[in-house]
Protein backbone atom coordinates (compact mmCIF):
# COMPACT_ATOMS: atom_id res chain seq x y z
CA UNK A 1 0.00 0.00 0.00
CA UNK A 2 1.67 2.90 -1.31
CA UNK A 3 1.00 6.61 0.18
CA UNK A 4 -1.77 7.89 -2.34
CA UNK A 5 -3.58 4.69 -0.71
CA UNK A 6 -3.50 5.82 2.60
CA UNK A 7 -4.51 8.81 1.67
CA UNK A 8 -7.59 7.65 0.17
CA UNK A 9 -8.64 5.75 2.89
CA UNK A 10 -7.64 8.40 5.70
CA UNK A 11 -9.58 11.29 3.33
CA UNK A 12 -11.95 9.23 0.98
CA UNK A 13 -14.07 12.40 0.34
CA UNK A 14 -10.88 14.55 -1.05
CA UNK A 15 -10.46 14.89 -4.93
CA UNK A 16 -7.38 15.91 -5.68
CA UNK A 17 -6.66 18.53 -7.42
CA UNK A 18 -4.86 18.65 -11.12
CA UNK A 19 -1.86 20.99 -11.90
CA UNK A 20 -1.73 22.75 -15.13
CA UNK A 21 0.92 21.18 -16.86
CA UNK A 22 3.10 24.05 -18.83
CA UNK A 23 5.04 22.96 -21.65
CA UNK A 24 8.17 24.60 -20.11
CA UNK A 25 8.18 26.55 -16.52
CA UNK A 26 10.58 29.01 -17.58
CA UNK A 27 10.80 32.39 -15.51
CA UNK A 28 9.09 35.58 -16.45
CA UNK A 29 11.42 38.09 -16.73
CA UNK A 30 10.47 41.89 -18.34
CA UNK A 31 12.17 41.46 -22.01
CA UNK A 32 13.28 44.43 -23.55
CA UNK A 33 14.85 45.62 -26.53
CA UNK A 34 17.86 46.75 -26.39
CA UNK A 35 20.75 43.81 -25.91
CA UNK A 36 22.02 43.03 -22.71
CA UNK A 37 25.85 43.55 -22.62
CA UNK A 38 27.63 40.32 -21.42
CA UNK A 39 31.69 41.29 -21.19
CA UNK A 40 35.00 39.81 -19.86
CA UNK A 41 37.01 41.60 -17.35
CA UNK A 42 39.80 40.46 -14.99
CA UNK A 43 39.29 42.06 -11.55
CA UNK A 44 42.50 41.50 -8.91
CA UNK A 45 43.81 39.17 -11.55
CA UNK A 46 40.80 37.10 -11.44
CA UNK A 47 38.36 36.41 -14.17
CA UNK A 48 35.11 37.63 -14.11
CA UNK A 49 31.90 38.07 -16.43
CA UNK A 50 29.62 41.15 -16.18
CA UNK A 51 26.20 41.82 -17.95
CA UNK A 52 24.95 45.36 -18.05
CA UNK A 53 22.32 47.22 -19.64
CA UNK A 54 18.56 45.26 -18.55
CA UNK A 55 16.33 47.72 -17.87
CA UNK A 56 13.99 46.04 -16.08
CA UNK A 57 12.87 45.52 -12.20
CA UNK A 58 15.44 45.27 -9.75
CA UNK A 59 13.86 42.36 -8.34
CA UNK A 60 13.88 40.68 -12.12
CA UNK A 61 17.61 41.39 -11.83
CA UNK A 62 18.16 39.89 -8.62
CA UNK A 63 15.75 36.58 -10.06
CA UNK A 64 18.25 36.25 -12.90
CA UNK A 65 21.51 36.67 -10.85
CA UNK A 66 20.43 33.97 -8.60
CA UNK A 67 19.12 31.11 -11.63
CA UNK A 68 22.36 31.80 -13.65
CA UNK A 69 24.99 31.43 -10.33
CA UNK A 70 22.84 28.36 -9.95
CA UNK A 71 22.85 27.31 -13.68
CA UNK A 72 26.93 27.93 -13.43
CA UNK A 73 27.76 26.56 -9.83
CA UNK A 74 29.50 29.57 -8.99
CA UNK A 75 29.27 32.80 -7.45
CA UNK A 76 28.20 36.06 -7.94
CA UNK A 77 26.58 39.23 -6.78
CA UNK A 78 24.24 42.22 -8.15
CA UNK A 79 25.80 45.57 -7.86
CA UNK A 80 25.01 48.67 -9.41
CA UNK A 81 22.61 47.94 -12.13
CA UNK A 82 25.33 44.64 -13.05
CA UNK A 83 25.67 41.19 -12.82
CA UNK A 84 28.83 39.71 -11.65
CA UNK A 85 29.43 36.23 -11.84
CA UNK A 86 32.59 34.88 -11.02
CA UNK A 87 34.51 33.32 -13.81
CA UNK A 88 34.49 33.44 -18.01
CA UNK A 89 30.80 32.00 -18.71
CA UNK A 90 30.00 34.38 -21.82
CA UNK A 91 29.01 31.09 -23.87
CA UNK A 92 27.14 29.55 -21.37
CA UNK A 93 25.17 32.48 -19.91
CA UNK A 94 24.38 34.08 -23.75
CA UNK A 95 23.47 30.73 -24.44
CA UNK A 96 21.10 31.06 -21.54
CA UNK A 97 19.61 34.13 -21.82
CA UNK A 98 18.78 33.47 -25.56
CA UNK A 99 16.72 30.33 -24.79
CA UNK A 100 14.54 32.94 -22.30
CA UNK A 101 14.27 35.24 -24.95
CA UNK A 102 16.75 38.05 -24.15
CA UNK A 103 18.75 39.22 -26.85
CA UNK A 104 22.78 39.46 -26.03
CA UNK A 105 25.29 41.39 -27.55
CA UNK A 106 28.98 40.36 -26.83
CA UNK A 107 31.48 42.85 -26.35
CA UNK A 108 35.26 42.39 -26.33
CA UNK A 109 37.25 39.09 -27.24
């Protein structure tokens, strides 16, 4: 007797209710138009990856910092209308961002 089982026998009354399935549960972020700037920089000798120029919420911002440090593995912060991430991801995080429907423009290298 498996746990739905019990269920039904503690709650026989109860109809469970059905999820929507989505196709995809990808995040809503505000899109815009312009081209988010994703750029290489060494800071203290250290690599790092920066995207500027998304116009959105803040709280969009802060959404997308945290699902691309998790996408990565690595860290990362929000600071000053940027996103930091720790480490050369341009590939990986324009690859990203197009899939959600952002359009990137690479700048230097």
């Amino acid at each position: 007797m498996d746990l739905g089982d019990q269920l039904k026998n503690l709650f026989p009354d109860h109809v469970p209710e059905e999820e929507p399935k989505s196709e995809e549960n990808k995040p809503d972020y505000w899109l815009q138009d312009e081209p988010i700037i994703c750029k290489y920089e060494k800071r203290k000798g250290k690599p790092v990856t920066i995207l500027e120029g998304y116009n959105g919420a803040d709280s969009d911002f802060k959404k997308l910092t945290k699902e691309l440090k998790t996408l990565l593995g690595v860290g990362g912060s929000f600071k000053n209308e940027a996103i930091i991430i720790q480490g050369d991801y341009r590939d990986k995080i324009m690859d990203y961002l197009k899939e959600n429907g952002f359009s990137v423009k690479r700048v230097g290298g």
